[in-house]
Protein backbone atom coordinates (compact mmCIF):
# COMPACT_ATOMS: atom_id res chain seq x y z
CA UNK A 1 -10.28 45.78 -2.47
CA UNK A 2 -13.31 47.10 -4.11
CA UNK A 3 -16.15 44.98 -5.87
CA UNK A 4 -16.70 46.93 -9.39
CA UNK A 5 -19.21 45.85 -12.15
CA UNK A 6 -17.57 45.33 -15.66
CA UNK A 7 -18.77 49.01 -17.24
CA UNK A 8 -17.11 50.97 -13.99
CA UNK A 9 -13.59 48.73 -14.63
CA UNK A 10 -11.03 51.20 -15.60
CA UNK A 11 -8.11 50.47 -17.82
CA UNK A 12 -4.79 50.74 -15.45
CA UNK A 13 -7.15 49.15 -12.67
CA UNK A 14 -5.38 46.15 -11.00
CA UNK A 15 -7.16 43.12 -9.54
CA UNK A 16 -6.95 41.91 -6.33
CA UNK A 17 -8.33 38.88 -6.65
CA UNK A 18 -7.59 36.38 -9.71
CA UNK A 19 -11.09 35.93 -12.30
CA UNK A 20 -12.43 32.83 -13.44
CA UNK A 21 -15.05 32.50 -15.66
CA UNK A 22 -18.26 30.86 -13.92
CA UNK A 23 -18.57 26.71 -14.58
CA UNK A 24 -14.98 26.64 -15.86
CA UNK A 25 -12.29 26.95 -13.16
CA UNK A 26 -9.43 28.11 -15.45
CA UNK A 27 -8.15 31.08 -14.85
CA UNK A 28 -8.64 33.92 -16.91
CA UNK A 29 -6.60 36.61 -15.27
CA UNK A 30 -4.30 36.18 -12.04
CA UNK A 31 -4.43 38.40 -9.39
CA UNK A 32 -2.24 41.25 -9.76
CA UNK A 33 -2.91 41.85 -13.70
CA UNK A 34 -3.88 45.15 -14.93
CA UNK A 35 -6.60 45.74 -16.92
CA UNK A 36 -6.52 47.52 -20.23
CA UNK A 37 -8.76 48.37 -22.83
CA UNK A 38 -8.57 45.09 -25.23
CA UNK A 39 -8.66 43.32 -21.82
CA UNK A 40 -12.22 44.80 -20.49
CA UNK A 41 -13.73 44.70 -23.92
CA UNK A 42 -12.85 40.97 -24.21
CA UNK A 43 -14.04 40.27 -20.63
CA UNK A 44 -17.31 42.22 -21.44
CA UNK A 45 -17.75 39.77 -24.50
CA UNK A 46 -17.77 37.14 -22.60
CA UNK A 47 -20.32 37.97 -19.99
CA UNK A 48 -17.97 38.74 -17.15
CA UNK A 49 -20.01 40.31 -15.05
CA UNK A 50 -17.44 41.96 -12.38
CA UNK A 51 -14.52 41.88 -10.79
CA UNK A 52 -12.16 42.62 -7.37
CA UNK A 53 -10.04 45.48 -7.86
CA UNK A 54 -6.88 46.77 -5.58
CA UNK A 55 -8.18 49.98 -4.16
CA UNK A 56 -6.55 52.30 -0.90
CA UNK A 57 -8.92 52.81 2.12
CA UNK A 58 -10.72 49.26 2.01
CA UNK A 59 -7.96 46.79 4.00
CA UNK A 60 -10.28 44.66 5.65
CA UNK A 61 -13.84 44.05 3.58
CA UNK A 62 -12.37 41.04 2.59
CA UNK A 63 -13.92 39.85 6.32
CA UNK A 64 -17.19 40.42 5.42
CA UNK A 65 -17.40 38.55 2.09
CA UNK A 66 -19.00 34.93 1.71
CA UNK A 67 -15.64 33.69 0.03
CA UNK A 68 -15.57 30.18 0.85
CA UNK A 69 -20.08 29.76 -0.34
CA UNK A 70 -18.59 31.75 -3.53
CA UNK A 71 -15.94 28.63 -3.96
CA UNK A 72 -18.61 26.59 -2.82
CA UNK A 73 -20.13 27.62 -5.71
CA UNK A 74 -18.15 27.93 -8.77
CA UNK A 75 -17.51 24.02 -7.41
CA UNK A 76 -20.83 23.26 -7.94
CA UNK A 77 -20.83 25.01 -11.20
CA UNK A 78 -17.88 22.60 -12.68
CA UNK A 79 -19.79 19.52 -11.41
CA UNK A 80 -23.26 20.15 -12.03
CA UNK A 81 -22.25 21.72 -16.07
CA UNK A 82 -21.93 18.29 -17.23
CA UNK A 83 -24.75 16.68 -15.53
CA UNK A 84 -27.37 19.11 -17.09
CA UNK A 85 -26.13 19.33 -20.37
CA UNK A 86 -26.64 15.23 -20.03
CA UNK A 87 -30.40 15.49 -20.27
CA UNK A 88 -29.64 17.71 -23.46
CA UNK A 89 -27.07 14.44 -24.93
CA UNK A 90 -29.28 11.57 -24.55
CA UNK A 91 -32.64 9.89 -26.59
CA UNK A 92 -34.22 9.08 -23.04
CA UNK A 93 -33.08 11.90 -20.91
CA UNK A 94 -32.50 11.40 -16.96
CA UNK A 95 -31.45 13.02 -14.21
CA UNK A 96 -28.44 12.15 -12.07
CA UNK A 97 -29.69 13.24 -8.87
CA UNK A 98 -27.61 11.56 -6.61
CA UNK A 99 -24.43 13.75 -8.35
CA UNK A 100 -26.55 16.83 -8.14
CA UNK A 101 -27.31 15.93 -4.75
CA UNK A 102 -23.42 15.50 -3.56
CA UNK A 103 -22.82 18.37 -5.38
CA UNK A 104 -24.67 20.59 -3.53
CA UNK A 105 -23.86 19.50 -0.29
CA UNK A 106 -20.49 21.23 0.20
CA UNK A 107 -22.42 24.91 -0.64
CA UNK A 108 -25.40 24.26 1.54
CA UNK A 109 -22.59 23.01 4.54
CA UNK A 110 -20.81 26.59 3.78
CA UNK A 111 -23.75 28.67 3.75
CA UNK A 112 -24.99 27.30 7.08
CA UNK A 113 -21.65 27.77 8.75
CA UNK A 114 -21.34 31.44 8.10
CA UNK A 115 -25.26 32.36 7.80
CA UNK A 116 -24.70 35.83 8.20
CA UNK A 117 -21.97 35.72 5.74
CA UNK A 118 -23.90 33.50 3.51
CA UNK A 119 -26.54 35.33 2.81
CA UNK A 120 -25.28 37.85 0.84
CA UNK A 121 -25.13 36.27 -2.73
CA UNK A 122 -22.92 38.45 -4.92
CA UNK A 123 -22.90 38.11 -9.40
CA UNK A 124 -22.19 35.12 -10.61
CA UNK A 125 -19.27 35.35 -13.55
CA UNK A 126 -20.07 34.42 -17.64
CA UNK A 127 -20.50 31.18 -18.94
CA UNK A 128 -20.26 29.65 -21.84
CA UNK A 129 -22.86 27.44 -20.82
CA UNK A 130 -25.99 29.53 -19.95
CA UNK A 131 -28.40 26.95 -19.07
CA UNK A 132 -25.57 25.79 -16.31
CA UNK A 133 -24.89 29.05 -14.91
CA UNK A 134 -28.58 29.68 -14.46
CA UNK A 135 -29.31 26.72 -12.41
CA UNK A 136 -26.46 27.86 -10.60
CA UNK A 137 -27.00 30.84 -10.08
CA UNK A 138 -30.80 29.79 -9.08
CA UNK A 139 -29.61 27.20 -6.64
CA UNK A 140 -27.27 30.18 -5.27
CA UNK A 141 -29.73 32.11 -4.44
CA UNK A 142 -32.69 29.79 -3.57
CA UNK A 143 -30.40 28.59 -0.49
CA UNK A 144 -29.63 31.95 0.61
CA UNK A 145 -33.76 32.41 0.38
CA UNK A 146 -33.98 29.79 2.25
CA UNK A 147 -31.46 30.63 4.98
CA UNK A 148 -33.61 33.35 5.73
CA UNK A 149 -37.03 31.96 6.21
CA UNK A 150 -35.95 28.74 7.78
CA UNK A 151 -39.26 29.69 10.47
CA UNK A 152 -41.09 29.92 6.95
CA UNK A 153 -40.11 26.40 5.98
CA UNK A 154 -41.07 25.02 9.13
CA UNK A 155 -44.48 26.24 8.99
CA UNK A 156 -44.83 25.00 5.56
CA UNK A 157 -43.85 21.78 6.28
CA UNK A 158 -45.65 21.94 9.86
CA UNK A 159 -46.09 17.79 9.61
CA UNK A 160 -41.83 17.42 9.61
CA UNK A 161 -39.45 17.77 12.50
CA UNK A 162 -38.04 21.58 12.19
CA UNK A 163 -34.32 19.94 11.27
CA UNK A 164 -36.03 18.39 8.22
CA UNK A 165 -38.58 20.91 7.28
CA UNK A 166 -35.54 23.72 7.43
CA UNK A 167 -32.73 21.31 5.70
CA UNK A 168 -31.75 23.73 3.05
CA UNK A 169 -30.24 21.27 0.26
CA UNK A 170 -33.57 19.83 -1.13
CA UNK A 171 -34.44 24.04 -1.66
CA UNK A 172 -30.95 24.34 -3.11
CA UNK A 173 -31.53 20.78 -5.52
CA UNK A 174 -34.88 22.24 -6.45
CA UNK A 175 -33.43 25.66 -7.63
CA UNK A 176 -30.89 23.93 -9.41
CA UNK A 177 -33.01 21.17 -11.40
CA UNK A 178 -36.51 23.92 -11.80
CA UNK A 179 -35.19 24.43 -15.40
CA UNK A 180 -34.08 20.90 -16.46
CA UNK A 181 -37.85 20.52 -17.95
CA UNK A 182 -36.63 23.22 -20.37
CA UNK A 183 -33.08 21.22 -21.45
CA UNK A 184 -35.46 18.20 -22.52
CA UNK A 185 -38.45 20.39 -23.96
CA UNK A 186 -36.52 23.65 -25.40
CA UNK A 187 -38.45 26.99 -25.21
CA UNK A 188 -37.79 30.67 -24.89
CA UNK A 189 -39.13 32.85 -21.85
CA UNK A 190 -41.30 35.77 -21.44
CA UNK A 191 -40.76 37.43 -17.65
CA UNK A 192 -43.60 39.79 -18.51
CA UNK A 193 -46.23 37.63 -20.16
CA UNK A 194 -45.47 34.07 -20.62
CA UNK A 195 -46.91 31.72 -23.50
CA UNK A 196 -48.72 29.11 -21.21
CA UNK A 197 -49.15 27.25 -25.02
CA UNK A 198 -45.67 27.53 -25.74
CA UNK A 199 -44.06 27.45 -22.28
CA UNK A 200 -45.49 25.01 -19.86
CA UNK A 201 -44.53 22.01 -21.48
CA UNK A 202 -41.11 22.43 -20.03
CA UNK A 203 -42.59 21.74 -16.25
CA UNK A 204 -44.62 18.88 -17.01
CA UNK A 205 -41.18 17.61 -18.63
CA UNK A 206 -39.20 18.51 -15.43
CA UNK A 207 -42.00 16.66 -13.48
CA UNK A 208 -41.38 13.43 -15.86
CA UNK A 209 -37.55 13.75 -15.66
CA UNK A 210 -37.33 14.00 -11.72
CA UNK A 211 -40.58 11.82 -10.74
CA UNK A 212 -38.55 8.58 -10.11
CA UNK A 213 -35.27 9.56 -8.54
CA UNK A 214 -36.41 12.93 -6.24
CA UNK A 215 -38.48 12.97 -3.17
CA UNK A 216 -42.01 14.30 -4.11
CA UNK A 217 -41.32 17.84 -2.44
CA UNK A 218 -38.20 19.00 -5.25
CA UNK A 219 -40.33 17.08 -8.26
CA UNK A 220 -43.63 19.72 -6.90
CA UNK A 221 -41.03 22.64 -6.70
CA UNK A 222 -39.58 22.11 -9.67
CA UNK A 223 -42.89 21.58 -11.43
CA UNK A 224 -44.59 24.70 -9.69
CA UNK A 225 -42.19 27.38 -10.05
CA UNK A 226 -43.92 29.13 -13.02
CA UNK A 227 -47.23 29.42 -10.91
CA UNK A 228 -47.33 32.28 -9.59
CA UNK A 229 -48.91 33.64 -6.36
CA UNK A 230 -51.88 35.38 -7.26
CA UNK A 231 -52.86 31.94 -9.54
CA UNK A 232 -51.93 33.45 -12.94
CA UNK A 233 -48.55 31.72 -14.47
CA UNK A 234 -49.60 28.30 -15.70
CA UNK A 235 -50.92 26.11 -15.31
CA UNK A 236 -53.46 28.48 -15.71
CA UNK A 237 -56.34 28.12 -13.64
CA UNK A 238 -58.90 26.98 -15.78
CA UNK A 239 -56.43 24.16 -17.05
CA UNK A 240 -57.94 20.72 -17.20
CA UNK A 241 -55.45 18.60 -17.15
CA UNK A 242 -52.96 19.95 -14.42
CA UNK A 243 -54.75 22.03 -11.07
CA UNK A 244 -53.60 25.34 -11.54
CA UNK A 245 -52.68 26.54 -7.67
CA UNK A 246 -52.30 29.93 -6.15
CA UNK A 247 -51.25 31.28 -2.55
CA UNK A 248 -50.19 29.08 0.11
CA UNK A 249 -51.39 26.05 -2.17
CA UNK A 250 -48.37 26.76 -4.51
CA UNK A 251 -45.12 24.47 -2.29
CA UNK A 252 -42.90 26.65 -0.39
CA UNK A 253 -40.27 25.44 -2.73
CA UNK A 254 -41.64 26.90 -5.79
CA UNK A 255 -42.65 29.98 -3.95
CA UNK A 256 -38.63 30.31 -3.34
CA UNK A 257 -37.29 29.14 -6.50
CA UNK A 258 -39.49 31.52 -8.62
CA UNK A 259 -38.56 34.67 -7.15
CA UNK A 260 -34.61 33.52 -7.46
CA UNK A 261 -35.72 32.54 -11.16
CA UNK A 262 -37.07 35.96 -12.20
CA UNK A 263 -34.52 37.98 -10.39
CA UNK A 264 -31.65 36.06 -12.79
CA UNK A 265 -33.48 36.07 -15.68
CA UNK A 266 -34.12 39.64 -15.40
CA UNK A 267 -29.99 40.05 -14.24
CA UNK A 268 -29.54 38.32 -17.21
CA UNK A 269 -32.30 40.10 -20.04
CA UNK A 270 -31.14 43.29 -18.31
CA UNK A 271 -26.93 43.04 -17.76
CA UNK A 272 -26.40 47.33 -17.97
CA UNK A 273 -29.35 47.63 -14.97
CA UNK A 274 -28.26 47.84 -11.44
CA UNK A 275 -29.23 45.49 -8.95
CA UNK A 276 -31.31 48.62 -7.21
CA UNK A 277 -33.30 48.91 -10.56
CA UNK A 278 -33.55 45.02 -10.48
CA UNK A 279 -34.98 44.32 -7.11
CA UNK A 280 -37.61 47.99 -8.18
CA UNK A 281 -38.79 45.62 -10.68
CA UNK A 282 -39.46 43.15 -8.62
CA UNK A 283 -40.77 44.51 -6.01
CA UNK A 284 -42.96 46.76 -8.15
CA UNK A 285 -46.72 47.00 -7.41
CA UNK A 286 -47.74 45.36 -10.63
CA UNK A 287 -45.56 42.23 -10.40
CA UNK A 288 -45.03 42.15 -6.83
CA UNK A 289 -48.30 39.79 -6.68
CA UNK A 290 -46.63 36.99 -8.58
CA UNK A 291 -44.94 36.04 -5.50
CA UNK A 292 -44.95 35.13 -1.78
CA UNK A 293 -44.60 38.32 -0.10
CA UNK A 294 -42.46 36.89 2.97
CA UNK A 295 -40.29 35.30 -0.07
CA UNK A 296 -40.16 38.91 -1.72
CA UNK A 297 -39.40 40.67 1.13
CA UNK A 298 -36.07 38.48 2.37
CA UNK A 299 -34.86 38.84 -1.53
CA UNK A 300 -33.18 42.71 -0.47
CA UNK A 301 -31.51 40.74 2.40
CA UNK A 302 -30.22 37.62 0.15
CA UNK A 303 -29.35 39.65 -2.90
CA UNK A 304 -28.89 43.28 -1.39
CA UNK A 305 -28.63 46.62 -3.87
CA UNK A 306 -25.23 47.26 -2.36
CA UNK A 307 -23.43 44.68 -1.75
CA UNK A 308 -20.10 44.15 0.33
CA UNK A 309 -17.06 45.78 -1.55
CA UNK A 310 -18.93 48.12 -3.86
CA UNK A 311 -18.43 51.78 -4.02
CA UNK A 312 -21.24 54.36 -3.13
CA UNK A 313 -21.17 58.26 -2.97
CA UNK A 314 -22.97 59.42 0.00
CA UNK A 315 -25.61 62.47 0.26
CA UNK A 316 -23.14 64.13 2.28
CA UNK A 317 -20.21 64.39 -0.68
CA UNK A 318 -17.99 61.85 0.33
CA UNK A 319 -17.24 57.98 -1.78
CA UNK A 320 -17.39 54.89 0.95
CA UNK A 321 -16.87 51.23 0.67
CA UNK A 322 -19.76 49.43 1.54
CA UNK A 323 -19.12 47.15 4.48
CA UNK A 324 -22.09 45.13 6.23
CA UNK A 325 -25.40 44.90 4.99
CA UNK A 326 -28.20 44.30 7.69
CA UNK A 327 -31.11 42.02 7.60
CA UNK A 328 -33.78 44.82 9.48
CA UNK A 329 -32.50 47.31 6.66
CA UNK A 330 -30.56 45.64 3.90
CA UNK A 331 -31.20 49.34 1.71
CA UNK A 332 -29.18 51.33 4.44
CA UNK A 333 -25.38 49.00 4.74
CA UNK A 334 -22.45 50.15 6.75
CA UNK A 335 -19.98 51.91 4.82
CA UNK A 336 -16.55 52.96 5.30
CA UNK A 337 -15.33 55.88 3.68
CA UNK A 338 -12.79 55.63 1.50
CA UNK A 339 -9.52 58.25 3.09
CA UNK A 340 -8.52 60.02 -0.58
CA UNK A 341 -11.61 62.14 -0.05
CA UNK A 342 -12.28 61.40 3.75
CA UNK A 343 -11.27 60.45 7.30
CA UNK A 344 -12.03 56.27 6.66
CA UNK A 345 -14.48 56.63 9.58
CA UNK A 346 -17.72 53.92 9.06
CA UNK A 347 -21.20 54.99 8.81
CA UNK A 348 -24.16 52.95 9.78
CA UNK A 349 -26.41 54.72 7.29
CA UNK A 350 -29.31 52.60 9.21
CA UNK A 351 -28.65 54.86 12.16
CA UNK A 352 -28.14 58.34 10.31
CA UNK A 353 -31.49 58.53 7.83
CA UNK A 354 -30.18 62.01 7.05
CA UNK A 355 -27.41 60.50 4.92
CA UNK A 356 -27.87 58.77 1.83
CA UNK A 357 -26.72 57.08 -0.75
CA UNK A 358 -26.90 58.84 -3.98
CA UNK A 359 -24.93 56.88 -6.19
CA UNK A 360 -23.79 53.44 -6.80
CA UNK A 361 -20.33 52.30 -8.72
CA UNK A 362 -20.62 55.07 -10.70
CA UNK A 363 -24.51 55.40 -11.56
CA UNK A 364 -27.07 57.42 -9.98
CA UNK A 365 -29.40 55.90 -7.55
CA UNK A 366 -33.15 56.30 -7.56
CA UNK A 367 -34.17 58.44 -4.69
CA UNK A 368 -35.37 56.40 -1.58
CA UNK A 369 -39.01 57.98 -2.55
CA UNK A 370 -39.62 56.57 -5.59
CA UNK A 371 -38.54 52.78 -4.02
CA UNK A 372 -41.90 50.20 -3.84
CA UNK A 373 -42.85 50.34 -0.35
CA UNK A 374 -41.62 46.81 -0.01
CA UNK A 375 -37.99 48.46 -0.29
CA UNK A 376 -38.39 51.46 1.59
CA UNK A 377 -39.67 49.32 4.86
CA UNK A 378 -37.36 47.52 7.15
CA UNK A 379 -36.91 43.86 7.15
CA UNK A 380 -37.77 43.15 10.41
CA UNK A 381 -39.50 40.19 10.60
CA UNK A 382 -36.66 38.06 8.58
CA UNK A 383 -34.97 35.05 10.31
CA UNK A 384 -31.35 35.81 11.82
């Protein structure tokens, strides 16, 4: 089965796998139904974002998915919907963090059984709920983050034992509450050049909402995401009634939870770019100061360009499935290529450099040159 994005679906396409829309676990389309026109216009409407398709040449890729963190997931979606839009319903908003906190339990359990499984987050489906799927979505990827700089947590949190300074729900909880500031004090977002006016009033709100029922660590996360790591973001620095922080200062937490923020928020500002052109934004020059560089530099691991099950047409002529991405060079995965137009052999593209990958289901992929260095350079110093 191959992993296609909504604008490569193809009418007469049949899915392998059945589609649910994220936060609401009815079914939209069993496995087995083919797609049509009206069908992939409606599911475009709606914010589907891809879907599993039945495809010759790629028996097997189904091994290397996270399937059960992606149930794990879509779980926490359906429980965790109701609880945020909660804070929205009521005169004297609240947080039940105690739900939130079971809720996330059963992803963070999944994620560390199959770590090298787990940390390859894939799109998360539409929602009619977008504040939901965010937090979601932010959660998602804040505990894959996490996953991979468990040595980073512990020397954050040098004063804890390493099994509580690496637990992974409270990074998880953060991710998932960082925006509830916003449910109680509504405001829009600018990724480029936020309103600190206009904006901030949502984290001193998230810090009021969480202060009494969250350990101190998820209420600073939560309320520190927006500063960024060079000390612009807000509070800004000359701000007299909150300590603006920058660096190391900012908690690890926040450090995590904003780079997992921007990259949805862009996903979601941006649906028709590719995840390539996503993490180049990132990782550009210009922004690539707003955040911890260790924290940058795991994000091509956690949320990798070409993920498991996608399609990709090689330098050398041939389409390939991709299998395996690796941590010491999530930009160069193991493919397989696919037997109508080749001999299904697999190609470690971090072993051949000669052979690359020049496009990517269906678009054309930047050449490796004009990648931010950040890209171009090997992983290497990323947890296993």
């Amino acid at each position: 089965m191959l992993l296609k994005s909504i604008h490569g679906l193809e009418p007469g396409e049949v899915l392998a796998r059945p589609l649910r829309r994220h936060g609401r676990r009815e079914m939209l389309l069993a496995a087995g139904a083919v797609l049509d026109v009206s069908t992939l216009e409606r599911l475009a409407r709606i914010g589907i974002r891809q879907a599993w398709i039945e495809h010759p040449g790629t028996e097997g890729v189904e091994e290397f998915l996270p399937a059960g963190l992606e149930t794990a997931r879509d779980d926490l979606a359906d429980q965790a919907g109701p609880a945020m839009r909660s804070i929205v319903g009521t005169r004297n908003p609240g947080v039940a963090y105690e739900d939130m906190q079971d809720a996330v339990s059963a992803m963070v359990d999944e994620a560390n059984r199959e770590p090298g499984l787990a940390r390859l987050v894939t799109e998360v489906a539409g929602s009619e709920d977008e504040d939901a799927r965010h937090a979601v979505s932010v959660a998602h990827l804040s505990l894959l983050l996490g996953l991979l700089l468990k040595d980073r947590l512990a020397a954050a949190r040098s004063r804890l034992s390493f099994r509580r300074a690496t637990d992974l729900a409270p990074v998880a909880l953060c991710g998932l509450l960082h925006d509830a500031g916003r449910l109680a004090e509504p405001c829009t977002e600018n990724l480029e050049d936020p309103d600190a006016n206009a904006e901030s009033p949502h984290c001193v709100a998230v810090r009021r909402l969480l202060d009494r029922v969250a350990p101190a660590s998820i209420v600073a996360g939560a309320a520190q995401h927006h500063q960024r790591f060079d000390g612009s973001g807000y509070p800004r620095m000359n701000d007299a009634t909150f300590r603006a922080r920058r660096g190391q200062e900012i908690h690890i937490y926040a450090r995590i939870v904003a780079v997992a923020d921007h990259f949805d928020r862009r996903r979601t500002a941006m649906p028709d770019e590719s995840r390539l052109d996503t993490l180049r934004w990132m990782t550009d020059p210009a922004r690539a100061v707003w955040f911890d560089p260790e924290v940058l530099r795991a994000l091509p691991v956690a949320a990798p360009p070409f993920p498991p099950g996608t399609v990709v047409t090689l330098s050398t002529g041939p389409r390939a499935v991709v299998l395996r991405v690796d941590a010491d060079a999530p930009m160069q995965p193991l493919v397989r290529v696919l037997r109508r137009r080749g001999d299904g052999r697999e190609i470690d593209l971090a072993a051949e450099p000669d052979v690359t990958i020049v496009r990517h289901d269906g678009r054309p992929v930047t050449p490796t040159g004009e990648w931010p260095e950040i890209l171009r350079e090997p992983t290497r110093d990323q947890a296993a």
